[in-house]
Protein backbone atom coordinates (compact mmCIF):
# COMPACT_ATOMS: atom_id res chain seq x y z
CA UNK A 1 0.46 -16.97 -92.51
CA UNK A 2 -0.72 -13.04 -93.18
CA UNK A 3 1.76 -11.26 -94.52
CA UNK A 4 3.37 -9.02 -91.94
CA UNK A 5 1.41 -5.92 -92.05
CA UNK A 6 -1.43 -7.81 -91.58
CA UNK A 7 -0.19 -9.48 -88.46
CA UNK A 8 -0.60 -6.34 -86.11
CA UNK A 9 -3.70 -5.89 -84.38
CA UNK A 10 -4.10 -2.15 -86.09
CA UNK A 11 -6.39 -3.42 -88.06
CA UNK A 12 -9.33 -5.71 -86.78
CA UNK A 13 -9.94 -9.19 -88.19
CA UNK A 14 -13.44 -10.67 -89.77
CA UNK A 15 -14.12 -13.81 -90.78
CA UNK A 16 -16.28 -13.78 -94.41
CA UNK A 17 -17.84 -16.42 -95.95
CA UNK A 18 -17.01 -16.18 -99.40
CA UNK A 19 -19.54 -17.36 -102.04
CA UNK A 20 -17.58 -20.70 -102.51
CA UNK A 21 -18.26 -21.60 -98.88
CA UNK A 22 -15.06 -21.58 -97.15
CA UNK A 23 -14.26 -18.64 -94.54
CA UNK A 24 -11.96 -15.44 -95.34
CA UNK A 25 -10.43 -13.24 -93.12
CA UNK A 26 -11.04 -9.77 -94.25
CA UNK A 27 -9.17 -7.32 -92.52
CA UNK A 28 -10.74 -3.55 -91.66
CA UNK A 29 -9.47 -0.37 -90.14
CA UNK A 30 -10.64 0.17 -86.85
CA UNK A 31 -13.57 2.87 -85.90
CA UNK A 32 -12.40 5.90 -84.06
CA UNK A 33 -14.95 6.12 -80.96
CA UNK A 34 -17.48 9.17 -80.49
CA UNK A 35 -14.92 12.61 -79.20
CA UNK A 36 -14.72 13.12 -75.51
CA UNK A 37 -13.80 15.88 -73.18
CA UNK A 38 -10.33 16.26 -72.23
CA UNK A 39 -11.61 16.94 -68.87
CA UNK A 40 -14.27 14.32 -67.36
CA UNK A 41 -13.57 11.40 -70.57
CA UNK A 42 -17.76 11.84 -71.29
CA UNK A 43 -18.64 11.79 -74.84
CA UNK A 44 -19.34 15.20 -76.15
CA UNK A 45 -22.51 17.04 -77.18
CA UNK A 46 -22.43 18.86 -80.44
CA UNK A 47 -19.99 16.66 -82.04
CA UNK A 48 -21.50 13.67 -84.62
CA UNK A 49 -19.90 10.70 -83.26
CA UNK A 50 -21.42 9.23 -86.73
CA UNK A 51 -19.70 11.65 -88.70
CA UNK A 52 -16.11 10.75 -87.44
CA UNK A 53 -16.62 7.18 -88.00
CA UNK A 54 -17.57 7.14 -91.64
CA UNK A 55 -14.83 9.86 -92.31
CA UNK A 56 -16.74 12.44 -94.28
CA UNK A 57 -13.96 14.84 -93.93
CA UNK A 58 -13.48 17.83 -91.00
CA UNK A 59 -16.08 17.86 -88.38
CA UNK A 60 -16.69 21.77 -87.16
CA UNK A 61 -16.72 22.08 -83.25
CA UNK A 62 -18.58 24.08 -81.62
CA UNK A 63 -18.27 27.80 -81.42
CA UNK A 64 -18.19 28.21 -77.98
CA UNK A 65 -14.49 28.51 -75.99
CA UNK A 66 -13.22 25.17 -75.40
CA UNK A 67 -15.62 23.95 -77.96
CA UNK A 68 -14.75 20.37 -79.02
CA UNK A 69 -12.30 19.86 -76.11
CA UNK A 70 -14.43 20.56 -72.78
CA UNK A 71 -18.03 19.53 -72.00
CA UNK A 72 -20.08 22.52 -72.23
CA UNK A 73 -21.79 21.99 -68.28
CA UNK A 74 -17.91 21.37 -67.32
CA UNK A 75 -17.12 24.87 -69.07
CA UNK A 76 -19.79 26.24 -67.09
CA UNK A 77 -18.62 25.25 -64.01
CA UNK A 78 -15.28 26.68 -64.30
CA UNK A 79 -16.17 30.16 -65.63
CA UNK A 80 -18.60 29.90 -62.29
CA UNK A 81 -15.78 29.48 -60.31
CA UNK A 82 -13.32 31.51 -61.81
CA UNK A 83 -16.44 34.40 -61.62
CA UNK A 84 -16.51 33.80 -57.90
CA UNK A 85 -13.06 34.19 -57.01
């Protein structure tokens, strides 16, 4: 039996073959997936998806407004409308 902070599913579960032949279950943190817009949920452009799963420290957005939280074409839509009315 794990010991219990092993025994959430927090962390995600491999099986290893160790070098004496039997199988180990190493346990690994989980990969954060690429960052998406707040608005549609598509992955966004400008942003290393790479780079926030190997953790190599703060990732700079993009300059723009709403950079790093809004897709830049859905940006561009709203500052269209909000132009037009």
């Amino acid at each position: 039996m794990p010991r219990p902070s092993l025994r959430s599913r927090a962390l995600r579960r491999i099986q290893r073959r160790t070098p004496g032949g039997r199988t180990a279950t190493r346990y690994e943190k989980r990969f954060a997936g690429p960052p998406r817009c707040a608005i549609t949920g598509a992955p966004l452009q400008g942003m290393d998806a790479k780079r926030v799963k190997a953790e190599h420290g703060p990732i700079r957005p993009p300059s723009r407004p709403y950079g790093g939280y809004a897709a830049h074409w859905v940006l561009a839509r709203a500052l269209r409308a909000a132009a037009r009315s």
